[in-house]
N, C-alpha and C. Protein backbone atom coordinates (compact mmCIF):
# COMPACT_ATOMS: atom_id res chain seq x y z
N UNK A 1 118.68 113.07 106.93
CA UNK A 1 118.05 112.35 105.84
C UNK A 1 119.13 111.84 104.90
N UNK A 2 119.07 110.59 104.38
CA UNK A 2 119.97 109.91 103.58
C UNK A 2 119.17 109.95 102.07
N UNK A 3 120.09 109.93 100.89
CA UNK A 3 119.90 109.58 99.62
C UNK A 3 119.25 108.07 99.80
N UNK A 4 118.54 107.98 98.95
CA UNK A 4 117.49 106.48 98.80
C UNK A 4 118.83 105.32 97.73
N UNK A 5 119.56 106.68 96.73
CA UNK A 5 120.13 105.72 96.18
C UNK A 5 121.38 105.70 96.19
N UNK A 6 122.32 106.80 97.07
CA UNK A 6 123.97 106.69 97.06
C UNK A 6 124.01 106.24 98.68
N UNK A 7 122.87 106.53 99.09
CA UNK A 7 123.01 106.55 100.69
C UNK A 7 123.95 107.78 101.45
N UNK A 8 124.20 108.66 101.32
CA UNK A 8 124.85 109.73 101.20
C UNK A 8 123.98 110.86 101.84
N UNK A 9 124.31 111.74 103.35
CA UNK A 9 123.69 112.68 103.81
C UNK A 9 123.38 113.63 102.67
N UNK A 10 121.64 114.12 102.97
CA UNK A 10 121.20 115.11 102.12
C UNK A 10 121.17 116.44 102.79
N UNK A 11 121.94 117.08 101.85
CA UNK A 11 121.74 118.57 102.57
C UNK A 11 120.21 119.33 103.03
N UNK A 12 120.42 120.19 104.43
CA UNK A 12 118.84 120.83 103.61
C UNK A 12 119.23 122.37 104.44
N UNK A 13 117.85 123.13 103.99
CA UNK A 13 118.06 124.17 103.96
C UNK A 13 118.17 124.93 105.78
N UNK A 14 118.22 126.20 106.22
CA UNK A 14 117.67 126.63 107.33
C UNK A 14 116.31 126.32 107.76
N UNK A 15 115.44 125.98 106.81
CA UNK A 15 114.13 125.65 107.39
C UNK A 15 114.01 124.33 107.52
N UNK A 16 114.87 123.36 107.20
CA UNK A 16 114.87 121.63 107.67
C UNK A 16 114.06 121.04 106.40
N UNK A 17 114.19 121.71 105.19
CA UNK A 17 113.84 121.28 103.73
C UNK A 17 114.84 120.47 103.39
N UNK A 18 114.90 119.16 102.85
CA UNK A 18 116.02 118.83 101.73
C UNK A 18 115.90 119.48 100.43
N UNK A 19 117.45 119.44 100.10
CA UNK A 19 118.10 120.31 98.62
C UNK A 19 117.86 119.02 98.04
N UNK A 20 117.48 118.67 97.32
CA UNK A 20 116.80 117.54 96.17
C UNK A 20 115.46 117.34 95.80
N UNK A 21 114.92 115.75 95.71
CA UNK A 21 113.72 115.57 95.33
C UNK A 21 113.69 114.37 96.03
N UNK A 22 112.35 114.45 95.84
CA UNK A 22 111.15 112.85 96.26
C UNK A 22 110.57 112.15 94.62
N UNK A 23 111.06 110.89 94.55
CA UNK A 23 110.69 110.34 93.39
C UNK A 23 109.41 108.98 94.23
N UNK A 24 108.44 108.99 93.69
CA UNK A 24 107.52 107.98 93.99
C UNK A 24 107.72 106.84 92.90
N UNK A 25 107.70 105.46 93.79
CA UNK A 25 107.72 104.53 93.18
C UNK A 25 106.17 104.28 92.04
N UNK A 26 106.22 102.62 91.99
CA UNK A 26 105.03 102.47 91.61
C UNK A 26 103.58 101.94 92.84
N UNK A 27 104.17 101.83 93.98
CA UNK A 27 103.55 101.60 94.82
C UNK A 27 103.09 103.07 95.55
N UNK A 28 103.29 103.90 95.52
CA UNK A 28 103.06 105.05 95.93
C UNK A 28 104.41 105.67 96.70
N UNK A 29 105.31 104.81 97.20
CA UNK A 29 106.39 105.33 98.41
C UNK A 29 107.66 106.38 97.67
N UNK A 30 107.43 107.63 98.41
CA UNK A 30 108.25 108.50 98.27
C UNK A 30 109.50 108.20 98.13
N UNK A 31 110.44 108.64 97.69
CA UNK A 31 112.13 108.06 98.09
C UNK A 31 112.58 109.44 97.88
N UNK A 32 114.13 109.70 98.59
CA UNK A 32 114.69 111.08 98.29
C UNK A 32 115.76 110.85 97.65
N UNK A 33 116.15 111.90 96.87
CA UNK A 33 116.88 111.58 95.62
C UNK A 33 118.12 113.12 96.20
N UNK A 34 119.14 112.47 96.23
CA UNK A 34 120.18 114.16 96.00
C UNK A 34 120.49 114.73 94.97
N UNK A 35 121.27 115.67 94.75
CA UNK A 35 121.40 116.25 93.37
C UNK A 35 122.46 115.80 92.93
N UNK A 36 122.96 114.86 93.52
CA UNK A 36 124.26 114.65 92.56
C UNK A 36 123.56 113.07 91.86
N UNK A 37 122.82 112.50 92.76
CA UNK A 37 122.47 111.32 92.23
C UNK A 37 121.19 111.91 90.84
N UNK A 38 120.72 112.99 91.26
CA UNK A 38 119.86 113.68 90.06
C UNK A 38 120.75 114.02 88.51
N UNK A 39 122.06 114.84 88.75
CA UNK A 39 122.63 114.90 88.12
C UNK A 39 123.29 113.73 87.59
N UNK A 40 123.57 112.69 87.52
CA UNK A 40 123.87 111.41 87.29
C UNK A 40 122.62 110.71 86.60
N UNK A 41 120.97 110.40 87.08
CA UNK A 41 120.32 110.02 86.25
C UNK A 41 118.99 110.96 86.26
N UNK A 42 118.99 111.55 84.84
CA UNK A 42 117.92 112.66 84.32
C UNK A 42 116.71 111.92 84.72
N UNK A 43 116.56 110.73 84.07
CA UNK A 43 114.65 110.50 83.73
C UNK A 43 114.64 109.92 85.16
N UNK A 44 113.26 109.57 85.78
CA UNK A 44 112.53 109.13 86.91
C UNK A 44 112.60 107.52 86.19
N UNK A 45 112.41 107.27 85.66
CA UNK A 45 112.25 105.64 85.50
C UNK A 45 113.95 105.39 85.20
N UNK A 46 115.47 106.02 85.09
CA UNK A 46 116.76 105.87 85.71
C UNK A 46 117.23 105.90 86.76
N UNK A 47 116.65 106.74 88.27
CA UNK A 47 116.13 106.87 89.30
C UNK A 47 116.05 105.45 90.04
N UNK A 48 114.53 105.04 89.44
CA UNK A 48 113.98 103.93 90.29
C UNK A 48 114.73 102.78 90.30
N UNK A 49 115.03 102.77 88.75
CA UNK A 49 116.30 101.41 88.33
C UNK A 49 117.25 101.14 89.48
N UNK A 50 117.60 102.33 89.88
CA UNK A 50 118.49 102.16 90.78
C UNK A 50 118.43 102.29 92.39
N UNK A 51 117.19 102.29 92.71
CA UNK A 51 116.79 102.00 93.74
C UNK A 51 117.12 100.62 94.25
């Protein structure tokens, strides 16, 4: 699984979880977010900007 916004492999766990999040647009579509790109922008509407 790739970051939606660095494009950057997402880690995940032994059970095939990614270590991050899913931010939904305004259309409904999931996107995955890593933690470094999390750590870089706090709010969800800094996120999408950069989608």
């Amino acid at each position: 699984m790739k970051c939606s916004i660095c494009g950057n492999k997402v880690e995940v766990t032994f059970l095939s979880k990614p270590i991050g999040t899913y931010v939904k647009d305004h259309k409904g579509k999931r996107h995955l977010v890593c933690n470094q790109c999390q750590k870089k922008f706090k709010s969800k509407q800094e996120m999408l900007k950069h989608l």
